[in-house]
Protein backbone atom coordinates (compact mmCIF):
# COMPACT_ATOMS: atom_id res chain seq x y z
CA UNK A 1 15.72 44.61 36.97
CA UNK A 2 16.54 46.14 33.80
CA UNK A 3 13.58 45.34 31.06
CA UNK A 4 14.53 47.00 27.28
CA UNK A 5 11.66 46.55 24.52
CA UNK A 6 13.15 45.93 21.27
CA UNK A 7 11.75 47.81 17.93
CA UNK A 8 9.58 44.75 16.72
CA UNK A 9 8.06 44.29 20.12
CA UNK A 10 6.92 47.83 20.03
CA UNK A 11 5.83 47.79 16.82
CA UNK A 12 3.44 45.20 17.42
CA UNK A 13 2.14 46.73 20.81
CA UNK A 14 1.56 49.60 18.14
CA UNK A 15 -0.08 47.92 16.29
CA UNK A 16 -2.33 46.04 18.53
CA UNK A 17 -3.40 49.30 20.31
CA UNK A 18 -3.82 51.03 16.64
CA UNK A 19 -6.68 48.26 15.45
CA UNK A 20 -8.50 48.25 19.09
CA UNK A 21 -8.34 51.68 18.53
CA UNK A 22 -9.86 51.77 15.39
CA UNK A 23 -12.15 49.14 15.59
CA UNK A 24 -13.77 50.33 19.33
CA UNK A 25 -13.37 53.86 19.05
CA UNK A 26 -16.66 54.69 16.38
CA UNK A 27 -14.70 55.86 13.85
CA UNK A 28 -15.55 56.36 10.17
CA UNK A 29 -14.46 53.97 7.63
CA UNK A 30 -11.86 57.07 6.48
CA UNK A 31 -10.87 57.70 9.96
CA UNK A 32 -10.17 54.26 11.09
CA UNK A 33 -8.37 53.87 7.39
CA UNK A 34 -6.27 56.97 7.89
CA UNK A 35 -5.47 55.94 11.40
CA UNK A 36 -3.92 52.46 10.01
CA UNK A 37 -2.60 54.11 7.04
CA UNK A 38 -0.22 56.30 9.63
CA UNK A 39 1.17 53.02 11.35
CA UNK A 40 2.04 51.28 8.50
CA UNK A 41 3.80 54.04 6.80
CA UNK A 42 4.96 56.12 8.94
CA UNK A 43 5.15 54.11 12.30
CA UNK A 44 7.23 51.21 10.20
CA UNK A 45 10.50 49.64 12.04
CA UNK A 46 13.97 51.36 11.69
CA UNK A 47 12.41 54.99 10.80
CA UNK A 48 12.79 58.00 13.12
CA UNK A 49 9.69 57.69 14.77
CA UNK A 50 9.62 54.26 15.49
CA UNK A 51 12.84 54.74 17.50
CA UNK A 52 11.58 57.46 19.49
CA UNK A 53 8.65 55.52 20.01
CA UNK A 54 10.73 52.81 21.42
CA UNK A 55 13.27 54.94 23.23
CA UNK A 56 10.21 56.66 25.21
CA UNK A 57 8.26 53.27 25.96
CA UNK A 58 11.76 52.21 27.69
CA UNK A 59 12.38 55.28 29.44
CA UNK A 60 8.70 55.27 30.94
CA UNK A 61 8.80 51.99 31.11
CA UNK A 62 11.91 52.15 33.35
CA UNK A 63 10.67 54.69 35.44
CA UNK A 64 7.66 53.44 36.33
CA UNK A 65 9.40 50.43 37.60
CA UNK A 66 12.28 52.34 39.74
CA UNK A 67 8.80 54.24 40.91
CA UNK A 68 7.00 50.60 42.35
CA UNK A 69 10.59 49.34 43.82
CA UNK A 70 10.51 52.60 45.49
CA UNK A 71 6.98 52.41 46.19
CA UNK A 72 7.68 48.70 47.91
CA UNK A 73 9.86 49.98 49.85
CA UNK A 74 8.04 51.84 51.98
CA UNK A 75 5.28 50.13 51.96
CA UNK A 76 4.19 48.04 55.48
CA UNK A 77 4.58 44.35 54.77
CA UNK A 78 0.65 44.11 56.29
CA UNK A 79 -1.32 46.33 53.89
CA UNK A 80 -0.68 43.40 50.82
């Protein structure tokens, strides 16, 4: 099973995790401010980071899934 994320999908995962952040995590008005300030700006779609970003979500993504097939594998059918 091969599962990509594309750049918008990532961006609002970002996103989502940015304001739960920010709103759950005590921060000062300025902090939580400065926090959002960096994802719009500089986490925005089609700039540098954003692709890392999205390259490394895919790549761990990936992994983690070749991991639990492997995992399943060996696994006893009666310990589900």
């Amino acid at each position: 099973m091969d599962v990509r994320f594309n750049e918008e999908e990532v961006n609002e995962l970002l996103t989502v995790l940015v304001n739960r952040m920010a709103d759950e995590a005590g921060l000062s008005d300025k902090d939580r401010a400065m926090l959002k300030n960096w994802r719009s700006k500089t986490m925005r779609p089609g700039r540098d980071d954003m692709l890392e970003l999205v390259q490394k979500v895919n790549e761990d993504f990936a992994q983690q899934m070749a991991r639990r097939m492997r995992s399943q594998i060996r696994k006893p059918d009666w310990l589900d």
